[in-house]
Protein backbone atom coordinates (compact mmCIF):
# COMPACT_ATOMS: atom_id res chain seq x y z
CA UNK A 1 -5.37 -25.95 3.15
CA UNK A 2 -8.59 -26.15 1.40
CA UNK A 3 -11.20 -25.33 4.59
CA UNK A 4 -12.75 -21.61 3.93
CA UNK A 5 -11.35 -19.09 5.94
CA UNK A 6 -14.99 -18.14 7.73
CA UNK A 7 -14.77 -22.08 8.93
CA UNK A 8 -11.53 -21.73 10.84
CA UNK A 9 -11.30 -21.27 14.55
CA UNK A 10 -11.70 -17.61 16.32
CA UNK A 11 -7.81 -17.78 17.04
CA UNK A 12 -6.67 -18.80 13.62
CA UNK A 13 -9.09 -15.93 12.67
CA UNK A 14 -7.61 -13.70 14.16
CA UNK A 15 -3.88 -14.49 13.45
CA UNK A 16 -4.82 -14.65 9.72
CA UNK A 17 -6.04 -10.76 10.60
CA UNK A 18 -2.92 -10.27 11.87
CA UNK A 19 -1.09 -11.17 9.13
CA UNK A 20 -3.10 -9.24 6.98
CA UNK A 21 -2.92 -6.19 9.11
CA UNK A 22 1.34 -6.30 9.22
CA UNK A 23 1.03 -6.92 5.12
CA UNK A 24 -1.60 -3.90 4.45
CA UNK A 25 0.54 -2.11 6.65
CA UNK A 26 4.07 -2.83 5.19
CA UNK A 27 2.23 -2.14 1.74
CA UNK A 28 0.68 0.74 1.77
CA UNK A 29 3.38 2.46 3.81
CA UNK A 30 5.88 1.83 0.98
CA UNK A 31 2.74 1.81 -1.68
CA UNK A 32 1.69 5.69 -0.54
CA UNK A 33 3.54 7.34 2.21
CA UNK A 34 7.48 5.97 1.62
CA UNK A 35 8.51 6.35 -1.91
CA UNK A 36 5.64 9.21 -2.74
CA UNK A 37 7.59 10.97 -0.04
CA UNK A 38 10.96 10.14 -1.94
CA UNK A 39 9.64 11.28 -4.96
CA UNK A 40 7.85 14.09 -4.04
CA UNK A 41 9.93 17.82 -3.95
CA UNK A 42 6.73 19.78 -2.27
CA UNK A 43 6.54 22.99 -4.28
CA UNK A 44 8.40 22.07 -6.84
CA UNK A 45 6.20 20.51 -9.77
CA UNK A 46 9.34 20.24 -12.49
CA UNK A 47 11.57 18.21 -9.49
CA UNK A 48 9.17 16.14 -8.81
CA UNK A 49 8.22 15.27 -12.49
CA UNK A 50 12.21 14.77 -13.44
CA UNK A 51 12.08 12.19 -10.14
CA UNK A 52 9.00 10.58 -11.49
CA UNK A 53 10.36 10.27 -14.72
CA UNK A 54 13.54 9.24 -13.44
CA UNK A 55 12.52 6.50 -11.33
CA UNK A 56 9.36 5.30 -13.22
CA UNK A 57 9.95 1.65 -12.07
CA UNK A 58 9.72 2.65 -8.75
CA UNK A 59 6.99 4.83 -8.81
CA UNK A 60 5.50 1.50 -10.43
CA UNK A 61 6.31 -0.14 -7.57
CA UNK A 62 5.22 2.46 -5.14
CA UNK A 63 1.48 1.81 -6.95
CA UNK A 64 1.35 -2.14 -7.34
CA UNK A 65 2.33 -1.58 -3.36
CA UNK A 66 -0.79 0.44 -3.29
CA UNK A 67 -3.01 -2.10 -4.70
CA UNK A 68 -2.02 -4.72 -3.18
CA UNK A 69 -2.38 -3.30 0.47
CA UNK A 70 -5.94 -2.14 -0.51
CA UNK A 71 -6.24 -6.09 -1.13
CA UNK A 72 -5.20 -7.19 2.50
CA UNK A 73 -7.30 -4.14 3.52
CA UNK A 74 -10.55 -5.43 2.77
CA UNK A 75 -9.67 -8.41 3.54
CA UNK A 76 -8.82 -8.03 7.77
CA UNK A 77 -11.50 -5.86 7.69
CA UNK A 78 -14.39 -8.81 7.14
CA UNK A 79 -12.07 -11.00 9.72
CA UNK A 80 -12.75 -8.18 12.39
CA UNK A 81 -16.31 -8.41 11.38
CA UNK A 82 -16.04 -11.85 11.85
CA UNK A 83 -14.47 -11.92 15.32
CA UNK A 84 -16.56 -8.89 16.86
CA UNK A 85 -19.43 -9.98 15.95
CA UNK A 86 -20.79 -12.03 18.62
CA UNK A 87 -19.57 -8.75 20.99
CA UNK A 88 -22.32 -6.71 18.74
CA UNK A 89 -23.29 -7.38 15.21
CA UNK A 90 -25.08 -3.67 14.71
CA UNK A 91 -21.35 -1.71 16.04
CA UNK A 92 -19.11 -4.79 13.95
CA UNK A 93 -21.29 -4.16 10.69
CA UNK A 94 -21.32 -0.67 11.08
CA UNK A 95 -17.70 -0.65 11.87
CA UNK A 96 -17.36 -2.93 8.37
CA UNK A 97 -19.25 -0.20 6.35
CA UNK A 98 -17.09 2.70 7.34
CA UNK A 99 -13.82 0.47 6.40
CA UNK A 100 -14.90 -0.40 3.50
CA UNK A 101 -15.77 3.43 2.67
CA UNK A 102 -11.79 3.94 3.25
CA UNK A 103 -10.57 1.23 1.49
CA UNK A 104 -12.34 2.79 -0.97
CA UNK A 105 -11.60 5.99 -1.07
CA UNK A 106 -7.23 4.53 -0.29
CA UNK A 107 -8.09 3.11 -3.44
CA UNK A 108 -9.08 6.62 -5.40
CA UNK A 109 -6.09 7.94 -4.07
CA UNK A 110 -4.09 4.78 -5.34
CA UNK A 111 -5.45 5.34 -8.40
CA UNK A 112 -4.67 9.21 -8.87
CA UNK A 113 -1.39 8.20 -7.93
CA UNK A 114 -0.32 6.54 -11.21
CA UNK A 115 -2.10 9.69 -13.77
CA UNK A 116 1.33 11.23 -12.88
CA UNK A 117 3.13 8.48 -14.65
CA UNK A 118 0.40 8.24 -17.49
CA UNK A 119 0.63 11.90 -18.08
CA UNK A 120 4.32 12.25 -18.31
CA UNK A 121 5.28 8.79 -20.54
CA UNK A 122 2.01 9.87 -22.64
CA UNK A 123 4.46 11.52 -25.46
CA UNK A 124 2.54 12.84 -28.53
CA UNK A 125 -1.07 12.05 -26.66
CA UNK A 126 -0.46 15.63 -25.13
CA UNK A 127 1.03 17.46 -27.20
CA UNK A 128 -1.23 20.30 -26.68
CA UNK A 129 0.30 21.17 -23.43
CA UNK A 130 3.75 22.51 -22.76
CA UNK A 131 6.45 20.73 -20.74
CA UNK A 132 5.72 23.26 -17.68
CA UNK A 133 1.84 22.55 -17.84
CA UNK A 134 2.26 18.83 -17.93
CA UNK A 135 4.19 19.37 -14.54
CA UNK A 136 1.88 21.19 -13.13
CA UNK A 137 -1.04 18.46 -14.46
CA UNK A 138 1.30 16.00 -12.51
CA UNK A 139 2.08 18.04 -9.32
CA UNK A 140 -1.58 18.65 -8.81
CA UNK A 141 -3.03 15.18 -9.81
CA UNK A 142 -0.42 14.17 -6.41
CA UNK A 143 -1.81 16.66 -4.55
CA UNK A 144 -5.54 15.41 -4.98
CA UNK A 145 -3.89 11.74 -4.36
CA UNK A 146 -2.62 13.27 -1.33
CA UNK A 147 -5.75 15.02 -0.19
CA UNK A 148 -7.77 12.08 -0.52
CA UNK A 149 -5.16 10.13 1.96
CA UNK A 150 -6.32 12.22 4.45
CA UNK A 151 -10.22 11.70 3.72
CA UNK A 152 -8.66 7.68 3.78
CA UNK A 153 -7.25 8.32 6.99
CA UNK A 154 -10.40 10.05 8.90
CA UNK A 155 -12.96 7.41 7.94
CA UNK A 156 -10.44 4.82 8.59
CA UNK A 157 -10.22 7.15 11.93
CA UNK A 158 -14.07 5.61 12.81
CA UNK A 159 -13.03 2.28 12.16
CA UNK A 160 -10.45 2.37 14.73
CA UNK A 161 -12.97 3.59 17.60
CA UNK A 162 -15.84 1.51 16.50
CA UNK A 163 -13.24 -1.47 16.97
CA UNK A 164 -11.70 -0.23 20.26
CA UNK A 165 -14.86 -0.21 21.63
CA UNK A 166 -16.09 -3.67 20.37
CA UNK A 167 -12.49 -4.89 22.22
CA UNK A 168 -13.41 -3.17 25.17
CA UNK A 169 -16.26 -4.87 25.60
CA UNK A 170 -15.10 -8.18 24.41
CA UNK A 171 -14.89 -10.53 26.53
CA UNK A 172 -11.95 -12.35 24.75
CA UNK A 173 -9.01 -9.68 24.16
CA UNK A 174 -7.17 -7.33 27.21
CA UNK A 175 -9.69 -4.14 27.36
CA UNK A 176 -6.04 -2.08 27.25
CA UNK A 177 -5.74 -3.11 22.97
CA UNK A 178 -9.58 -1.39 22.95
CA UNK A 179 -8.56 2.16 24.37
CA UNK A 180 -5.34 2.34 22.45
CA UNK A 181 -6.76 1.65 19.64
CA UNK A 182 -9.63 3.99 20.09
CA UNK A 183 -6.99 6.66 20.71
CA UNK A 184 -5.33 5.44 17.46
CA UNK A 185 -8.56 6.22 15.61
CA UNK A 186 -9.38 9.51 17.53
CA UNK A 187 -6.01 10.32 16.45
CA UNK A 188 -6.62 9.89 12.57
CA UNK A 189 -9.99 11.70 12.78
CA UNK A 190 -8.02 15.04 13.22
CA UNK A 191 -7.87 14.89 9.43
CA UNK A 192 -11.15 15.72 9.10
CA UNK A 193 -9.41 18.95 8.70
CA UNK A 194 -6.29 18.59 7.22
CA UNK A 195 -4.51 21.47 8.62
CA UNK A 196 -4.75 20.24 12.07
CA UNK A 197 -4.22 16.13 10.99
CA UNK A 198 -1.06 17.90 9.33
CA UNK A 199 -0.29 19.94 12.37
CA UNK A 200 -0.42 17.43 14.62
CA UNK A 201 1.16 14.32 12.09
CA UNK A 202 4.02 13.98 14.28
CA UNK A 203 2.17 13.70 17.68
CA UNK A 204 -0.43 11.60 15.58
CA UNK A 205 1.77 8.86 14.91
CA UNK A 206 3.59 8.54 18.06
CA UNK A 207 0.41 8.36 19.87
CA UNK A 208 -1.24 5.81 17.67
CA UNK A 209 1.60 3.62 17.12
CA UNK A 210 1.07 2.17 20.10
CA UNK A 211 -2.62 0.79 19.14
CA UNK A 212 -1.82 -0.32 15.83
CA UNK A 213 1.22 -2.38 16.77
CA UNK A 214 -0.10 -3.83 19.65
CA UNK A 215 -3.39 -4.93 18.11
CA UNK A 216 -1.52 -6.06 15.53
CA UNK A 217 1.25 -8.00 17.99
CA UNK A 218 -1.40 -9.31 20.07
CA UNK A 219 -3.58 -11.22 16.93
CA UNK A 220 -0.47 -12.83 15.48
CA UNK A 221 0.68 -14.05 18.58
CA UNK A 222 -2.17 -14.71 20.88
CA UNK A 223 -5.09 -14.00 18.45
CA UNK A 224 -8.17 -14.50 20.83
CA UNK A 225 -9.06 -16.51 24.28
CA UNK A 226 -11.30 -19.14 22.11
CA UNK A 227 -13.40 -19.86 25.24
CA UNK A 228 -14.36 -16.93 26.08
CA UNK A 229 -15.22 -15.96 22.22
CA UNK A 230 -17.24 -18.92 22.03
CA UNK A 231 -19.11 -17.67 25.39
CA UNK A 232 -19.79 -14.39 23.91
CA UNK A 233 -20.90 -15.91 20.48
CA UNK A 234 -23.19 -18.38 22.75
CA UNK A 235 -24.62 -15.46 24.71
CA UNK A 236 -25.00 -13.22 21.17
CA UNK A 237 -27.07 -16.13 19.75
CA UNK A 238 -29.13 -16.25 22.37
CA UNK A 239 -29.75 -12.23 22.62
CA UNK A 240 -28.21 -11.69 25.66
């Protein structure tokens, strides 16, 4: 219970990622895409404030959610690091970097999530502003929230393919969870322009459901052929 996680095996490695992956998952879904979007009237700035206002413990909710996915976030990313990094350090690091640069930016958008809340429990502390501005204040502090999502979503976009390809060329996972989840990340980059990520959201996520799930299936119940991962990491070492 005590051993670092870094000195575990490559498969407990990569269950742990798993796990981490299905909890980052479960979280922010609910954290910033399920109860935002029951909370959220778009175009209507007052409706949206009175359901804020209204349901203020579970707009809480929707933001501790948030957080704590950003949490497992980081965290499965420096266990994918870990486990594709005898495949190629250079690609896994780089592959680290531009997660990180999502989580951070999920994180901004986490954060502009809650001014709503701030802004409309604030009482007296804005008094200078009428009851339609501080709607509007709201409304649009969501909409940045929701436009930095999408910048989330196309960095997290290169993750995905620098990781598909590091699985394709593993020697330890099926080449198949590679190309779906490159396709998963090709998928996500279409909001580097958010009219056509938008466009296309529904084809999006039935075409990169597939990848995500089945990465995520495969770690927590296979995780990785040790042998073969200790092969690579043997060959890697060597400079093979």
């Amino acid at each position: 219970m005590t051993e670092p996680i870094i000195q575990r095996s490559p498969r407990s490695l990569a269950r742990i990622a798993g796990v981490f992956d299905f909890l980052e998952g479960l979280a922010s879904g609910f954290g910033q895409i399920i109860i935002p979007g029951m909370l959220v009237v778009a175009g209507n700035a007052a409706a949206t404030a009175a359901n804020i206002l209204a349901h203020g413990s579970l707009f809480r909710f929707s933001i501790l959610a948030a957080l704590i996915g950003i949490a497992c976030h980081v965290v499965w990313i420096f266990l994918f690091y870990k486990l594709f990094k005898p495949v190629n350090r250079s690609i896994s690091l780089l592959a680290a970097f531009f997660g990180l640069v999502a989580v951070a930016i999920q994180a901004f958008s986490s954060l502009l999530q809650a001014a709503p809340l701030i802004i409309m429990e604030a009482g007296q502390s804005f008094s200078a502003f009428n009851i339609e501005q501080l709607q509007a204040l709201t409304f649009m502090f969501l909409r940045f929230s929701a436009r930095a999502f999408n910048i989330y979503l196309a960095f997290f976009g290169i993750w995905c393919v620098l990781i598909g390809y590091l699985i394709f060329r593993s020697t330890f996972m099926p080449r198949i969870l590679g190309v779906l989840e490159a396709l998963a990340g090709l998928c996500w980059l279409t909001f580097l322009w958010p009219p056509l990520g938008h466009y296309l959201s529904s084809y999006n996520q039935i075409v990169a459901a597939p990848g995500e799930l089945s990465l995520m299936l495969w770690l927590l119940v296979f995780g990785v052929n040790v042998e073969r991962w200790k092969e690579q990491a043997a060959q890697h070492s060597l400079g093979l």
